[in-house]
Protein backbone atom coordinates (compact mmCIF):
# COMPACT_ATOMS: atom_id res chain seq x y z
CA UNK A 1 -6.47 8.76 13.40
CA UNK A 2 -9.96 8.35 15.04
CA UNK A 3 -12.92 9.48 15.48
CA UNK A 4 -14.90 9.48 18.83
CA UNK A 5 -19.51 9.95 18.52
CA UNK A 6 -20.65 9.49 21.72
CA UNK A 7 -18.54 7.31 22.53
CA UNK A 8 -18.32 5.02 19.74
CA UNK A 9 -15.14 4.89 17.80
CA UNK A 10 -14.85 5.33 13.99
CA UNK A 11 -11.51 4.29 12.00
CA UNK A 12 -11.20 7.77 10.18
CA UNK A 13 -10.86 5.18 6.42
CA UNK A 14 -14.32 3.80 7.05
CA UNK A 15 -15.96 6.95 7.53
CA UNK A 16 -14.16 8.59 4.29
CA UNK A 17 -15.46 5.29 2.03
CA UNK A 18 -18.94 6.10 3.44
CA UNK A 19 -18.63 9.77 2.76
CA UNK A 20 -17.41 9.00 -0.73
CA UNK A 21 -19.75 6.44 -2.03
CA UNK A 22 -22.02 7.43 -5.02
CA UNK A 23 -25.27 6.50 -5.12
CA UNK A 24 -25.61 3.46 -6.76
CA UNK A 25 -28.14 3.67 -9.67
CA UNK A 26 -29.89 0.02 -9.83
CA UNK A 27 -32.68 1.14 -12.18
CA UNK A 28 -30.74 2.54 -15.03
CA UNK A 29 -28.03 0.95 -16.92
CA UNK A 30 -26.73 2.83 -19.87
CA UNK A 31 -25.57 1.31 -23.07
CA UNK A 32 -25.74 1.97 -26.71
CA UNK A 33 -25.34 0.81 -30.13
CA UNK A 34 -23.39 2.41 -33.15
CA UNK A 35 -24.03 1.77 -36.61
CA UNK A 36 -20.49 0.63 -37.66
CA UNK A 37 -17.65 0.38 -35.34
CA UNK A 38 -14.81 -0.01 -38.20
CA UNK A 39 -14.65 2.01 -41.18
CA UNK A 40 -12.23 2.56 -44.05
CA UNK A 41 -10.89 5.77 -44.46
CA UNK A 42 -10.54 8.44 -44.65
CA UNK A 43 -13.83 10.16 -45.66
CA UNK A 44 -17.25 11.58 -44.22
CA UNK A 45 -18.83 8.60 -42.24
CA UNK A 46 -22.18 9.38 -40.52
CA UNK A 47 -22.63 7.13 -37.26
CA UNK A 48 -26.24 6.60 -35.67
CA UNK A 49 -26.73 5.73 -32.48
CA UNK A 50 -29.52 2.70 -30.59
CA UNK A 51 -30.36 3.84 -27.04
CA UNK A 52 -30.34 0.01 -25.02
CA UNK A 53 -30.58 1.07 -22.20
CA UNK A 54 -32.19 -1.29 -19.64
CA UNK A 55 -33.58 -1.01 -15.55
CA UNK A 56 -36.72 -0.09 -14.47
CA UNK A 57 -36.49 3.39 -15.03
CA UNK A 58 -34.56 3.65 -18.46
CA UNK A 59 -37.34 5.07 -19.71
CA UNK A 60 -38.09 8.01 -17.93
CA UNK A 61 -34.07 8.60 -17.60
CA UNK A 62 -32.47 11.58 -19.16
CA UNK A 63 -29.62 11.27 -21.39
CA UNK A 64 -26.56 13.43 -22.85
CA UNK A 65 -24.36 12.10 -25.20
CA UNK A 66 -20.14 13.03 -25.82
CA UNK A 67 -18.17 12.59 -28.47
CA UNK A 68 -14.54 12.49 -27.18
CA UNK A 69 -15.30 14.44 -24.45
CA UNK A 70 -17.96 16.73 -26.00
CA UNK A 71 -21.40 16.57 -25.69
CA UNK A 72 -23.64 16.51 -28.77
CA UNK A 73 -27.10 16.15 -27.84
CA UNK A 74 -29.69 15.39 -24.77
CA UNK A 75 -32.27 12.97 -24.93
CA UNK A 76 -34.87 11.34 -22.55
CA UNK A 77 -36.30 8.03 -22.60
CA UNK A 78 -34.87 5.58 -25.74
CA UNK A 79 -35.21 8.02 -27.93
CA UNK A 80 -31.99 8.28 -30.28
CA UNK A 81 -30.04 11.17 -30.68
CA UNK A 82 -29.02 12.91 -33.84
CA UNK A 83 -26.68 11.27 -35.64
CA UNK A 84 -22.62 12.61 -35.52
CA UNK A 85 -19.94 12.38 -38.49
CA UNK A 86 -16.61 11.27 -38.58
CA UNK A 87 -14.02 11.34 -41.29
CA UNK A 88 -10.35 11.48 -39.92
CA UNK A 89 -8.51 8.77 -39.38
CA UNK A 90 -8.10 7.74 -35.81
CA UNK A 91 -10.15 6.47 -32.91
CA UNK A 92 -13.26 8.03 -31.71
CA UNK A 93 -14.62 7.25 -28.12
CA UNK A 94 -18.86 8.12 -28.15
CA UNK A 95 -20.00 8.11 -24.12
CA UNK A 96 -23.55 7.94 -23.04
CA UNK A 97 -24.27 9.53 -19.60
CA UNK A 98 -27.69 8.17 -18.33
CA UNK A 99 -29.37 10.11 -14.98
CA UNK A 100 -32.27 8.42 -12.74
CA UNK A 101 -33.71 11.74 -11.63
CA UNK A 102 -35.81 9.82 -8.55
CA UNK A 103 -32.43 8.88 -7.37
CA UNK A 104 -30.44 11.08 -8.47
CA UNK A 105 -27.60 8.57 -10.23
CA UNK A 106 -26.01 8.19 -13.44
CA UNK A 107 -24.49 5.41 -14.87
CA UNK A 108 -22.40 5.48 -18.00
CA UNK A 109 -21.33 3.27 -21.13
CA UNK A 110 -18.62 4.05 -24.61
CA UNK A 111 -18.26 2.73 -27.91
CA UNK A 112 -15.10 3.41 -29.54
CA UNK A 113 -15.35 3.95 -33.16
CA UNK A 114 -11.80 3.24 -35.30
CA UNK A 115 -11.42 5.29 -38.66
CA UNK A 116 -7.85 3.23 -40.45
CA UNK A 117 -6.45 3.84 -43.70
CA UNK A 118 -7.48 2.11 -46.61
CA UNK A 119 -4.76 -0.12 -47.59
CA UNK A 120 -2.34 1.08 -50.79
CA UNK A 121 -1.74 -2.44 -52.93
CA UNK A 122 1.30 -2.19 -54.86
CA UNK A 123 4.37 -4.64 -56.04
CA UNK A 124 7.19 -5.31 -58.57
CA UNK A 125 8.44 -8.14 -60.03
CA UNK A 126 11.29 -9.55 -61.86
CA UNK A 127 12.36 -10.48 -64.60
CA UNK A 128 9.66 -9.37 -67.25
CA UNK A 129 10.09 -11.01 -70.83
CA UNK A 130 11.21 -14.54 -69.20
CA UNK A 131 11.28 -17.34 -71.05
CA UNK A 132 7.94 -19.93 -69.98
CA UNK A 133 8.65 -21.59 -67.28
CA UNK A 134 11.36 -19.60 -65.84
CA UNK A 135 10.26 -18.09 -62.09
CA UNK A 136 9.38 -14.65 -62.21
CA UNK A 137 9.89 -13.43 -58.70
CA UNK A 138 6.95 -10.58 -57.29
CA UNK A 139 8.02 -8.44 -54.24
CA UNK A 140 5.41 -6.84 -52.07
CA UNK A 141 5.89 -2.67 -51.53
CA UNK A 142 2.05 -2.13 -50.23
CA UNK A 143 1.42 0.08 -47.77
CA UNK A 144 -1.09 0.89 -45.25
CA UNK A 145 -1.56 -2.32 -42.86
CA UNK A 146 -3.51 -2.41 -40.25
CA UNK A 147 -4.18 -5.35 -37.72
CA UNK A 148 -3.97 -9.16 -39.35
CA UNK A 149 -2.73 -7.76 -42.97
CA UNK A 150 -3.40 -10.34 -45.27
CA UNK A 151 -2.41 -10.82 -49.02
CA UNK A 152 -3.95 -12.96 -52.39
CA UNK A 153 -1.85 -12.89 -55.45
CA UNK A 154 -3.34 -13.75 -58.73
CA UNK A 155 -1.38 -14.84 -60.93
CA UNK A 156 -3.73 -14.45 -64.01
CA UNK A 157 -3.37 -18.47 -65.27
CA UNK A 158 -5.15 -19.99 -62.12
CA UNK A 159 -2.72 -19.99 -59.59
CA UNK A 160 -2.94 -18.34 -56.77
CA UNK A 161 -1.05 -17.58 -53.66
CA UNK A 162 -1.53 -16.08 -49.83
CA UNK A 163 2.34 -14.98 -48.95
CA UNK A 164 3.45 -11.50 -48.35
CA UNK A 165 6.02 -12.02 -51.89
CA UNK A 166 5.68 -14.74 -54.01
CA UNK A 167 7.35 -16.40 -57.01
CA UNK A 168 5.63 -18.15 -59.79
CA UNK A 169 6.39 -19.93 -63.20
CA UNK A 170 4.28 -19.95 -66.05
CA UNK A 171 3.50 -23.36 -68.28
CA UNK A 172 2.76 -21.20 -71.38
CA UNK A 173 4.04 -17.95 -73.00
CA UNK A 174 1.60 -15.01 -73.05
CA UNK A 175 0.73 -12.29 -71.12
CA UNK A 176 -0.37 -12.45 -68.18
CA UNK A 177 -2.31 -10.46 -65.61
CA UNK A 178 -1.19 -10.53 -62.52
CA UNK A 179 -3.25 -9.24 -59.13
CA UNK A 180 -2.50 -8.38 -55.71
CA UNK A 181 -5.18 -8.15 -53.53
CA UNK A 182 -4.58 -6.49 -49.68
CA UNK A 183 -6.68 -6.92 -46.58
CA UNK A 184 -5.94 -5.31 -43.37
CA UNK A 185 -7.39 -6.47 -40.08
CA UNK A 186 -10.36 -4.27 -40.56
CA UNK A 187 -11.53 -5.55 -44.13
CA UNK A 188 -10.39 -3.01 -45.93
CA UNK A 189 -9.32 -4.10 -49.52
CA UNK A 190 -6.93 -2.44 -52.14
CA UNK A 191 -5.93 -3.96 -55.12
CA UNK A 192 -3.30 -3.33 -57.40
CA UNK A 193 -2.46 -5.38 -61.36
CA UNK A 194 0.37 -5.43 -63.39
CA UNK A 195 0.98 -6.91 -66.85
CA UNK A 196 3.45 -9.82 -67.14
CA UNK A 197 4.79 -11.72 -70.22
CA UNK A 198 6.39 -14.75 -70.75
CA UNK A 199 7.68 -16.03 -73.98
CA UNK A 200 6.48 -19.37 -75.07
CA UNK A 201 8.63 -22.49 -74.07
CA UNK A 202 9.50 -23.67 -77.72
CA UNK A 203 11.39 -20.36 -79.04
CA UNK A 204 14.35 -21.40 -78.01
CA UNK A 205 16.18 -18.63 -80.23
CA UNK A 206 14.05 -15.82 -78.88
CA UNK A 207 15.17 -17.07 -75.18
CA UNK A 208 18.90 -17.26 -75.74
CA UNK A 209 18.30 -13.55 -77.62
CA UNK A 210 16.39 -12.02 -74.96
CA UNK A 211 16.32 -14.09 -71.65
């Protein structure tokens, strides 16, 4: 369809972009810092906020501030708003609606904030009372990974060793304590240690009796 003003002819689509163009807002540009944007959780986690916003009017700009959705407080200029606290686990999007009054425009900017789980180390391992040098084999059961989970057994004589399970042999009898160490893709660390003993190489007796 078109549109005929006084004699000049308007494709109907060029008028309805013109119509439905928001004023642009070249003198404010919103954006914000939070104080952490990764946390292990769960647990009460109070974020602050940095007001960055830049343009030639960010400064005499007013400001309201949303936590998924909900807004929290109103500020004008840079000054920072009151701080907010988290403690689920889950993701949390913070949006900061800046308005040039002498306009009027707003421009906008989000952070989204991730609350994961604290990772739950754990593992078994078989068989227990080996003979030295005998493998004793350790299987992984930890829970709780997030991202790039990453492992570090140690096994409590030295040795170490980065796979999700692991087998090891032990030079000398003795006890030994052995650690698993978990890492999700956040940083978040658990760690869990288990006893393990190994009967020395030369009782040969005690190994045909009990390995």
């Amino acid at each position: 369809m078109k549109i005929h003003l006084r004699g000049i002819v308007l494709l109907t689509a060029t008028l309805s972009f013109w119509l439905n163009v928001k004023a642009a807002c070249p003198q404010v540009n919103a954006s914000f810092t939070t104080s952490q944007t990764v946390i292990c959780g769960p647990g009460a986690t109070v974020i602050s906020f940095v007001n960055t916003s830049t343009g030639a009017n960010n400064v005499t700009a007013d400001y309201e501030w949303f936590l998924n959705g909900v807004s929290f407080d109103n500020t004008t200029g840079l000054t920072a708003p009151g701080t907010s606290t988290i403690s689920a686990i889950g993701n949390y999007t913070f949006m900061l609606v800046a308005t040039d009054p002498s306009v009027p425009c707003t421009d906008t900017a989000t952070v989204v904030v991730s609350i994961v789980p604290v990772p739950n180390a754990n593992f078994t391992f078989n068989p227990n009372n080996s003979c030295g040098e005998l493998p004793v084999s350790f299987t992984n059961s930890s829970a709780g990974t997030f991202g790039g989970t990453t492992y570090l057994w140690n096994f409590g004589d030295a040795s170490t060793a980065t796979t999700t399970n692991a087998t090891h042999a032990y030079a000398a009898g003795g006890t030994y304590n052995v650690t698993l160490t978990q890492t999700n893709g956040a940083g978040c660390t658990n760690s869990e240690t288990q006893a393990v003993f190994c009967a020395a190489n030369s009782c040969s007796f005690y190994c045909r009796s009990r390995c």
